[in-house]
Protein backbone atom coordinates (compact mmCIF):
# COMPACT_ATOMS: atom_id res chain seq x y z
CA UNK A 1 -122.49 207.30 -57.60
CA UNK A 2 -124.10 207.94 -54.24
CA UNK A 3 -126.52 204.53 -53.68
CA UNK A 4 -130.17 205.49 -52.64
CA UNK A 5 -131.01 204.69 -48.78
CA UNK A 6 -134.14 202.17 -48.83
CA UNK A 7 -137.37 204.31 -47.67
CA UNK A 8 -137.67 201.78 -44.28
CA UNK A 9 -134.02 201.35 -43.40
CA UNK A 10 -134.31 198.89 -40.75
CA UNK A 11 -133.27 199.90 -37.10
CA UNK A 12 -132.18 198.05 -33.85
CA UNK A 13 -134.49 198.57 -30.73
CA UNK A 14 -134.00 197.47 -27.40
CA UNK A 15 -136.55 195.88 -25.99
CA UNK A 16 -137.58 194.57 -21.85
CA UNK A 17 -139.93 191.77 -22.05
CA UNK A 18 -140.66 190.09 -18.58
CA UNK A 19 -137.19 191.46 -17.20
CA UNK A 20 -135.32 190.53 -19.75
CA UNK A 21 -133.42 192.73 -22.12
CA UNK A 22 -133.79 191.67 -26.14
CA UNK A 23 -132.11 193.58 -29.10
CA UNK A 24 -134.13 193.50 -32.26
CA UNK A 25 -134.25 194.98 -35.61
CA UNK A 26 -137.11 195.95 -38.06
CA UNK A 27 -138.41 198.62 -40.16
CA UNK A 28 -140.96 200.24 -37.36
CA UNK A 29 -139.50 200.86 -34.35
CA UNK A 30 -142.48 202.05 -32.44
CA UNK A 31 -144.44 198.65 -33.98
CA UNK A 32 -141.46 196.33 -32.13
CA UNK A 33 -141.96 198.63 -28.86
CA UNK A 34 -145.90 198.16 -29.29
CA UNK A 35 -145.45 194.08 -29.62
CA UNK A 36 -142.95 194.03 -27.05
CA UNK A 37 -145.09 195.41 -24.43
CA UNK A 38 -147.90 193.16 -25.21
CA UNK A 39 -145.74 190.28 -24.66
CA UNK A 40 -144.19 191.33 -21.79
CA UNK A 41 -147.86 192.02 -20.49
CA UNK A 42 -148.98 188.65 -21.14
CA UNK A 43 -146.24 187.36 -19.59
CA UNK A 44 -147.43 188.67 -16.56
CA UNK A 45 -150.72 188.20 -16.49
CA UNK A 46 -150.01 184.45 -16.84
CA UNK A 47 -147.23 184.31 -14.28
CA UNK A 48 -149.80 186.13 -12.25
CA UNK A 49 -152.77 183.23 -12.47
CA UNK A 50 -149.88 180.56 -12.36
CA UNK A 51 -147.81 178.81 -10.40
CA UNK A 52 -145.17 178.66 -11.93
CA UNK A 53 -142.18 180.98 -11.59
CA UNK A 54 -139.89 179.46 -15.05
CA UNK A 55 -140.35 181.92 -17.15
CA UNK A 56 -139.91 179.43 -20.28
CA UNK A 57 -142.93 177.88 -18.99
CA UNK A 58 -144.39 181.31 -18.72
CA UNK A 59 -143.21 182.14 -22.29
CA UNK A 60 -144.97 179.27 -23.48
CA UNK A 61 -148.22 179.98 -22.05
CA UNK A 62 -148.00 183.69 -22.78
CA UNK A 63 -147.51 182.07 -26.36
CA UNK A 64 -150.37 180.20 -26.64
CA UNK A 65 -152.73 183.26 -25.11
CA UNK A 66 -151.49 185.22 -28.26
CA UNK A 67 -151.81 182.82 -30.35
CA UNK A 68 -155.23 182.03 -29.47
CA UNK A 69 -156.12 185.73 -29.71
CA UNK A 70 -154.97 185.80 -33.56
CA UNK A 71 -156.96 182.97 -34.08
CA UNK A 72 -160.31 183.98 -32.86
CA UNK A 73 -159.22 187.38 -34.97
CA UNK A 74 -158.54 184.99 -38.06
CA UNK A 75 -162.02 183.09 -37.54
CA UNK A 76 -163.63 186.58 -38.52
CA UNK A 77 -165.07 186.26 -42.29
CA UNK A 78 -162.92 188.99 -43.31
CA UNK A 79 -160.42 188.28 -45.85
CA UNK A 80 -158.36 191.66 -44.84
CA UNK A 81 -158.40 190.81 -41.40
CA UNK A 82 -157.38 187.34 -42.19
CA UNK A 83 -154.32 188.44 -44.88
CA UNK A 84 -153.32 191.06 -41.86
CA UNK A 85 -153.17 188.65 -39.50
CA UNK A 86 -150.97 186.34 -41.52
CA UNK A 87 -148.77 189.15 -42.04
CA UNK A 88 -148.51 190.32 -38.47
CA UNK A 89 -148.02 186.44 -37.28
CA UNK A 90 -145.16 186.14 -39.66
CA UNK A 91 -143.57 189.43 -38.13
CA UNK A 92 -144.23 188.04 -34.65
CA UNK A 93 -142.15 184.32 -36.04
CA UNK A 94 -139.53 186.80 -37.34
CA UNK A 95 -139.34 188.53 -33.91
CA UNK A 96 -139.31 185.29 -32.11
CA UNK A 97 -136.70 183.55 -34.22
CA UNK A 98 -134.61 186.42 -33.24
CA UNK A 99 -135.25 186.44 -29.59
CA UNK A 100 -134.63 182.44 -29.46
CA UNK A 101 -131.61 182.97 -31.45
CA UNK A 102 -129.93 185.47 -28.79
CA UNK A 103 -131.35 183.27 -25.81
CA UNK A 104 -128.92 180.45 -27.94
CA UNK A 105 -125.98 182.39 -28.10
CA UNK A 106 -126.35 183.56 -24.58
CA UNK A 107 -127.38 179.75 -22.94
């Protein structure tokens, strides 16, 4: 018996965030090219107003910008927005796990 494909196979993207090249998987590949590029753009726009050129530190920062944006989005009185943006902060924990997990196996 042929076994039925799953309707969102997932798929392996690679990804350039702040110069450096990450391999991820997920079910929407043009979602996981959408979230890269707003990291990596954050990433610059805080290296840009900083000082500091370690791009952990950068990470961080970039981190806590985005972080602060999905809060003030959560703060809204709108239970959809608030279930969405649960949802799309435990993709972006997924896609971070990952990320830290290659920068482990690499360092």
């Amino acid at each position: 018996m042929a076994q039925e494909q799953p309707s969102n196979p997932t798929e392996y993207v690679t990804v350039d965030i702040y110069d450096q090249i990450y391999h991820l998987s997920g079910q929407d590949v043009d979602h996981i090219h959408r979230l890269a590029a707003r990291v990596d753009a954050k990433m610059r726009t805080v290296a840009a107003q900083g000082r500091t050129v370690d791009s952990l530190r950068v990470a961080v920062l970039a981190a806590l910008n985005l972080a602060d944006e999905l809060a003030q989005a959560e703060s809204g009185n709108s239970t959809v927005a608030t279930q969405s943006g649960q949802v799309r902060a435990a993709s972006l924990r997924g896609l971070l796990d990952e990320v830290l997990e290659d920068e482990r196996k690499i360092g």
